[in-house]
N, C-alpha and C. Protein backbone atom coordinates (compact mmCIF):
# COMPACT_ATOMS: atom_id res chain seq x y z
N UNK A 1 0.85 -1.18 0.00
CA UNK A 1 0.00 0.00 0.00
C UNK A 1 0.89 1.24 0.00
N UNK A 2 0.34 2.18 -0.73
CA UNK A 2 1.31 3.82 -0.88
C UNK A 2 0.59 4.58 -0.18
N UNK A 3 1.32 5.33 0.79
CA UNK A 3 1.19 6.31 1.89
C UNK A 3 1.28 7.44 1.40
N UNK A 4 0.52 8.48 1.45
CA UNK A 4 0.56 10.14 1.23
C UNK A 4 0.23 11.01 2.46
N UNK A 5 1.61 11.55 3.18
CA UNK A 5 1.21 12.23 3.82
C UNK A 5 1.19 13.68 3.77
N UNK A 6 0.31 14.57 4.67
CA UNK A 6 0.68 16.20 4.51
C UNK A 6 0.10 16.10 5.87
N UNK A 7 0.51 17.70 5.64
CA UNK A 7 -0.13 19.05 7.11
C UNK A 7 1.16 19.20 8.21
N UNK A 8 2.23 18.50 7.99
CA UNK A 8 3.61 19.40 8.31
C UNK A 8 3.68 20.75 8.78
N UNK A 9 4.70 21.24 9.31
CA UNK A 9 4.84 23.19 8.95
C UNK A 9 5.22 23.30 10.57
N UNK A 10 5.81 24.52 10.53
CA UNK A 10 6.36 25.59 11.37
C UNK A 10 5.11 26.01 12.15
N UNK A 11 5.51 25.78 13.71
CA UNK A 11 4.38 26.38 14.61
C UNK A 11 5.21 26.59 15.80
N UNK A 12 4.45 27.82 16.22
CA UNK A 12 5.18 28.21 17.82
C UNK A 12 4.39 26.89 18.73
N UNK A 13 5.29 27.35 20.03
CA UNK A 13 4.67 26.19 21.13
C UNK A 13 3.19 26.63 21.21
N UNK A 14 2.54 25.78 21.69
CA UNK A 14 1.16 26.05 22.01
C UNK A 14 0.19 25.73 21.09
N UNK A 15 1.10 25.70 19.64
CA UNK A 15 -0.02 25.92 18.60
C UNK A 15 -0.48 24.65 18.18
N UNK A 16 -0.81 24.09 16.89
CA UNK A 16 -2.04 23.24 16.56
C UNK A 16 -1.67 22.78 15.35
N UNK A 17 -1.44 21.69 14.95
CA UNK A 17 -1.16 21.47 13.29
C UNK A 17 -2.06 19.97 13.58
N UNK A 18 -1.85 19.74 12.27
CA UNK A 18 -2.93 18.35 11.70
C UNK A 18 -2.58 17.68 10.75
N UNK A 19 -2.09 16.34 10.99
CA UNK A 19 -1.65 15.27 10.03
C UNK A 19 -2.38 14.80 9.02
N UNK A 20 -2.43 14.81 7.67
CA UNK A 20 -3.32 13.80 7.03
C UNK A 20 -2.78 12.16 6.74
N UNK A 21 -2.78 11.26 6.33
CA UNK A 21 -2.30 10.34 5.57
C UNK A 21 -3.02 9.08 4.81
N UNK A 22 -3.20 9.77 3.46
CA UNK A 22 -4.39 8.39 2.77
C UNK A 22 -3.39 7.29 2.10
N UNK A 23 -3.98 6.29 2.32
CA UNK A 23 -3.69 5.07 1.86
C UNK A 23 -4.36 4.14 0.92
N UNK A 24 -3.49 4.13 -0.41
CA UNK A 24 -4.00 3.67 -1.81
C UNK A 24 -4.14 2.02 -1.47
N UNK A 25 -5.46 2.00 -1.03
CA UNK A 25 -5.93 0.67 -0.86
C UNK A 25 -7.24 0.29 -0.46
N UNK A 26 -7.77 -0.85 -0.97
CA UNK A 26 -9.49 -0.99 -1.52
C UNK A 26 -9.94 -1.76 -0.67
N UNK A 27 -8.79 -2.36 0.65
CA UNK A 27 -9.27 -2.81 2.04
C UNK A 27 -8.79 -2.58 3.27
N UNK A 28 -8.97 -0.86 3.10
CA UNK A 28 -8.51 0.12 4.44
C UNK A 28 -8.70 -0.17 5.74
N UNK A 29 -10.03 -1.45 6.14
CA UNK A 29 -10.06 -1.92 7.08
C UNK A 29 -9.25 -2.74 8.03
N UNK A 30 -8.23 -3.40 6.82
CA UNK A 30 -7.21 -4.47 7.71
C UNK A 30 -6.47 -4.04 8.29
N UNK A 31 -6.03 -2.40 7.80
CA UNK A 31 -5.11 -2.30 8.54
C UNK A 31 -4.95 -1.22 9.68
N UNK A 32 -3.93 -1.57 10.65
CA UNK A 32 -3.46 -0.57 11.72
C UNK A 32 -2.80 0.70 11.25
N UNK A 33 -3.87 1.92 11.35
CA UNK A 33 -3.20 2.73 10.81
C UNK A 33 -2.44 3.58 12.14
N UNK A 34 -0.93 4.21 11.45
CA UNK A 34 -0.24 4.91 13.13
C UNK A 34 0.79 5.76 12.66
N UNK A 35 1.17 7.01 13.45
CA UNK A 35 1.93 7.44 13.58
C UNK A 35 2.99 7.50 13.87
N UNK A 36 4.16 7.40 13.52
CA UNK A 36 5.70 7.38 14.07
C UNK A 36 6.52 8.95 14.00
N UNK A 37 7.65 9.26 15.18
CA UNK A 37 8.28 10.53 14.61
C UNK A 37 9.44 10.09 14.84
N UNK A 38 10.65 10.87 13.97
CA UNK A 38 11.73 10.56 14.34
C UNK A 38 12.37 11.66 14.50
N UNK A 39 12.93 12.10 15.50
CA UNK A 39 13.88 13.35 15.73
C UNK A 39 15.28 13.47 15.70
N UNK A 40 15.68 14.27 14.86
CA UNK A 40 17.27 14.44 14.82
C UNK A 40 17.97 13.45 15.68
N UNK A 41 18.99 12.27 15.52
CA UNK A 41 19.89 11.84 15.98
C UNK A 41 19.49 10.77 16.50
N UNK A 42 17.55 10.70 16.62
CA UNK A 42 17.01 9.51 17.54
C UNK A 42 15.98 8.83 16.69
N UNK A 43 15.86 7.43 17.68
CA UNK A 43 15.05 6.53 16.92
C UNK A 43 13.62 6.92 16.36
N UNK A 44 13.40 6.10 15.45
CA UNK A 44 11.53 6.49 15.44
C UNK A 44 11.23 5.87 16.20
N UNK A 45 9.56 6.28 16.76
CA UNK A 45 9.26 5.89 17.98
C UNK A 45 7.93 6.19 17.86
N UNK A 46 6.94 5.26 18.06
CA UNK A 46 5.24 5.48 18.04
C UNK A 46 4.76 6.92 18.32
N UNK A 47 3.92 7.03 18.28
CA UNK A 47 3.36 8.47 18.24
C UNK A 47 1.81 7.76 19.14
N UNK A 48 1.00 7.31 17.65
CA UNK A 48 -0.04 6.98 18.07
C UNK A 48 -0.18 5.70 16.90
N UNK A 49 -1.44 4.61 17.64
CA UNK A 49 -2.15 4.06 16.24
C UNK A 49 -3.39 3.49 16.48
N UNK A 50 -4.02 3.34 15.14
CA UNK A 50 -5.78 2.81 15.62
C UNK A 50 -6.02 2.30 14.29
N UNK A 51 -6.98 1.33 15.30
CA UNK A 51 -7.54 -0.24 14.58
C UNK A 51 -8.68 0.97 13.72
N UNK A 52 -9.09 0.06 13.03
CA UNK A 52 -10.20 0.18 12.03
C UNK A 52 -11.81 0.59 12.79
N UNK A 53 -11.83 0.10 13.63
CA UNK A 53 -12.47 -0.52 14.79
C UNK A 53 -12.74 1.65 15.33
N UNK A 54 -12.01 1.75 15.70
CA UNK A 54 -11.43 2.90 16.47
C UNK A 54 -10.70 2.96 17.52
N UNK A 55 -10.03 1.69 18.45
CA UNK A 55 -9.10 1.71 19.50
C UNK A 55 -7.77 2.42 18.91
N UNK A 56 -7.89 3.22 19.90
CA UNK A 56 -6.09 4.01 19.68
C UNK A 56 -5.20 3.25 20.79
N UNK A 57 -4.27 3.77 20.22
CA UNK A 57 -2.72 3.56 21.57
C UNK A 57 -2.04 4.74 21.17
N UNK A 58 -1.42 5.34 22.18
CA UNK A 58 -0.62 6.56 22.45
C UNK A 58 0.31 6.61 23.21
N UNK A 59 1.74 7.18 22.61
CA UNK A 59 3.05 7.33 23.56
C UNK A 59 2.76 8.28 24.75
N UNK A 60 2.80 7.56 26.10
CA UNK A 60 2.48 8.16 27.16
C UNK A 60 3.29 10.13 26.89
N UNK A 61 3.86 10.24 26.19
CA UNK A 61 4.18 12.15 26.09
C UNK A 61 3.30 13.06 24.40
N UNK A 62 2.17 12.02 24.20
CA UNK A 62 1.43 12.69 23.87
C UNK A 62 -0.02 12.92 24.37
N UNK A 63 0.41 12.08 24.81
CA UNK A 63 -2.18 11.60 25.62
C UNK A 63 -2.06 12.97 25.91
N UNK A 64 -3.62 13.15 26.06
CA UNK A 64 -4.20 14.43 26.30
C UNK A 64 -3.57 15.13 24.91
N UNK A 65 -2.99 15.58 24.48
CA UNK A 65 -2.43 16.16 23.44
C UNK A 65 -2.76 16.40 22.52
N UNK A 66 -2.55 14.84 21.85
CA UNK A 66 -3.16 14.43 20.27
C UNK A 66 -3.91 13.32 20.45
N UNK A 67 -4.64 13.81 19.10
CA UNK A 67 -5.35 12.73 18.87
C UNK A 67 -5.72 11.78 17.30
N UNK A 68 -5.30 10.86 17.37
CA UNK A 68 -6.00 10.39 15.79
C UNK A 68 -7.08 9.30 15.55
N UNK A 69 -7.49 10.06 14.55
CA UNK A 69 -8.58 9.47 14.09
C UNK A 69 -8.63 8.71 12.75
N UNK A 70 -9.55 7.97 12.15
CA UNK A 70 -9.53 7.23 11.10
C UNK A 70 -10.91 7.78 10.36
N UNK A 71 -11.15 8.21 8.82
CA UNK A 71 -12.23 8.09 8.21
C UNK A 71 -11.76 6.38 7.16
N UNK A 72 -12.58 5.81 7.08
CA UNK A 72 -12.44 4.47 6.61
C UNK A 72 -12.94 4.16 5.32
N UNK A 73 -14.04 5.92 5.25
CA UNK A 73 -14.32 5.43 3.69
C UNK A 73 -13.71 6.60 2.71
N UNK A 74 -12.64 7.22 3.54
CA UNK A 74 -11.58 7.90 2.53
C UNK A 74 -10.28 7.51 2.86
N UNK A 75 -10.02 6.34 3.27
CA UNK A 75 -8.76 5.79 3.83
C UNK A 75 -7.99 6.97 4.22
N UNK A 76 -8.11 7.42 4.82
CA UNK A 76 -7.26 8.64 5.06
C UNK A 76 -7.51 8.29 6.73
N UNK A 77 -5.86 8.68 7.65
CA UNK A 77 -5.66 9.12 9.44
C UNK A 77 -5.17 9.91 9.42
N UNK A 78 -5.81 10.73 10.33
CA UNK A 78 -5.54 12.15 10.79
C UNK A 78 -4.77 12.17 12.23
N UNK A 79 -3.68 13.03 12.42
CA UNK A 79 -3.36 13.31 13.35
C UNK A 79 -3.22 14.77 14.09
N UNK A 80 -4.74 14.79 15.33
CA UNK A 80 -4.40 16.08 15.43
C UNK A 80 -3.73 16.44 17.00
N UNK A 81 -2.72 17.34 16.34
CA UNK A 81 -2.03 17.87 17.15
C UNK A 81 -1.89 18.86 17.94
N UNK A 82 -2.09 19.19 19.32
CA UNK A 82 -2.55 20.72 19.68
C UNK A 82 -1.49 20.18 21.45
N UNK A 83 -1.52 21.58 21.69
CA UNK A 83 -0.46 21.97 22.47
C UNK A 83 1.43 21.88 22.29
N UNK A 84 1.34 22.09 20.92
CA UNK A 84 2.67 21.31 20.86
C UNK A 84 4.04 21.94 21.88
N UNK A 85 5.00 21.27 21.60
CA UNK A 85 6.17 21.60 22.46
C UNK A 85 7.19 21.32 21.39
N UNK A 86 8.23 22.22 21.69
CA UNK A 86 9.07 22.41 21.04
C UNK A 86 9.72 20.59 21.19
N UNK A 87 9.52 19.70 21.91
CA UNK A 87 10.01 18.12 22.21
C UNK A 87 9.54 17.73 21.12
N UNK A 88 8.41 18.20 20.63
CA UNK A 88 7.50 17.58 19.21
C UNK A 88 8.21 17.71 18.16
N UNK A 89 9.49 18.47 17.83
CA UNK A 89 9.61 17.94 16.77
C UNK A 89 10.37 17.08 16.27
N UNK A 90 9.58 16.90 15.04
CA UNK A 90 10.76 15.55 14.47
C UNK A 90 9.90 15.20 13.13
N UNK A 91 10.20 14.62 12.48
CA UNK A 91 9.85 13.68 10.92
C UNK A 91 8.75 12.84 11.12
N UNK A 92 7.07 13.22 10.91
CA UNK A 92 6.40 12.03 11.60
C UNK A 92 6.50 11.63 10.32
N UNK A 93 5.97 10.15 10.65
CA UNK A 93 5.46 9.04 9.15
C UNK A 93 4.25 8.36 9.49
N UNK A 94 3.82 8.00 9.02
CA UNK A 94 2.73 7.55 8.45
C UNK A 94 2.71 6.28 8.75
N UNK A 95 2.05 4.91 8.87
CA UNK A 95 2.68 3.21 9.20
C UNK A 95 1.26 2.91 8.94
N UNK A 96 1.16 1.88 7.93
CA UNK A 96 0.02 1.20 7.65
C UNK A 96 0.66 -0.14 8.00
N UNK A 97 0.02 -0.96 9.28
CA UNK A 97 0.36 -2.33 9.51
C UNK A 97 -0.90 -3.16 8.58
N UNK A 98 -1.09 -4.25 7.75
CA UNK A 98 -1.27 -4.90 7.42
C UNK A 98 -1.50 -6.26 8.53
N UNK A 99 -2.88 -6.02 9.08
CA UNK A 99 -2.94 -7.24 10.12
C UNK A 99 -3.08 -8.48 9.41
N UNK A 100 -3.28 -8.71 8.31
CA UNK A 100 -3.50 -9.83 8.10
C UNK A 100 -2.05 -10.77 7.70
N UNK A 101 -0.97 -10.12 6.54
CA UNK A 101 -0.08 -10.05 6.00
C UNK A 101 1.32 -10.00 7.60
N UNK A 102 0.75 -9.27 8.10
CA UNK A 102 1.83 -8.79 9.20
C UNK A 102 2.88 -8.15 8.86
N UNK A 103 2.65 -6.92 7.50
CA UNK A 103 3.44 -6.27 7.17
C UNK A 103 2.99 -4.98 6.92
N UNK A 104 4.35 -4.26 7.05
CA UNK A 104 4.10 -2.80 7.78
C UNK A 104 4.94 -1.96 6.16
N UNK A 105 3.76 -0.90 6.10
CA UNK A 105 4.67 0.12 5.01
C UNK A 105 4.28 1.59 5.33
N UNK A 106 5.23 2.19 5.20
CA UNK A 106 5.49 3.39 5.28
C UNK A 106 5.38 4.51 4.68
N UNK A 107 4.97 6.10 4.86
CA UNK A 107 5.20 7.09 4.20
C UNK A 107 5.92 7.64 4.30
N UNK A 108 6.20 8.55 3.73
CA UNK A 108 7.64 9.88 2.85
C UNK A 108 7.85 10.46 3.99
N UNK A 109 7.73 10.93 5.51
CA UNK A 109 7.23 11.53 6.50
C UNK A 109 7.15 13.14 5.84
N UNK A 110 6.91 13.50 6.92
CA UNK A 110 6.33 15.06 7.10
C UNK A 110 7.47 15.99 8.58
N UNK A 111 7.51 17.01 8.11
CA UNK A 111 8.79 17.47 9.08
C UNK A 111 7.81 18.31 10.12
N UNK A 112 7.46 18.58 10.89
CA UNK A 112 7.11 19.11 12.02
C UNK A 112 8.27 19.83 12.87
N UNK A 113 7.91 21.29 12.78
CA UNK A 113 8.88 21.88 13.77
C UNK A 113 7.90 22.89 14.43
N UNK A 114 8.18 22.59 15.87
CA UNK A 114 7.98 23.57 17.00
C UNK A 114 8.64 24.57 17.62
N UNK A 115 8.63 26.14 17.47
CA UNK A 115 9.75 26.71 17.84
C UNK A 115 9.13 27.23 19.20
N UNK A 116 10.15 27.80 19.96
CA UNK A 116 9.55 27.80 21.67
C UNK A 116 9.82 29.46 21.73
């Protein structure tokens, strides 16, 4: 499956940006869609992700924070982001797990910067 993500960009602390990421595929249900970021020098590392279903999971330094959501009949997850901190930034991507397959593919990421 091919990942397209946007809604990147430059924001002071406090402020609010919003992830898109649709996924070119005609059974958007199988899979776990999620967020990853990676910041200068460090690993990628979950963000958030959610079943089809709507159960999320979230890296305990975003809850309360962000939130994502799934529309299922525009394959598209949203990640929205509000209160950010300058800790936020980093390269998010995009991760479509494939529950059935048990394989995971990726988008182009998106650069997110928070200035303080």
């Amino acid at each position: 499956v091919q990942l397209q993500a946007s809604g990147g960009g430059l924001v002071q602390a406090g402020g609010s940006l919003r992830l898109s990421c649709t996924a070119s595929t005609s059974i958007f249900s199988i899979y776990r869609m999620g967020w990853y970021r990676q910041a200068p020098g460090a690993q990628r590392d979950l963000v958030a992700h959610i079943l089809s279903g709507g159960t999320t999971n979230y890296a305990e330094s975003v809850k309360g924070r962000f939130t994502i959501s799934r529309d299922n009949a525009k394959n598209t997850v949203y990640l929205q982001m509000n209160s950010l901190k300058p800790e936020d930034t980093a390269v998010y991507y995009c991760n479509a797990y494939n529950l059935v397959t048990r394989s995971a593919s990726w988008g182009q990421g998106t650069l997110v910067t928070v200035s303080s």
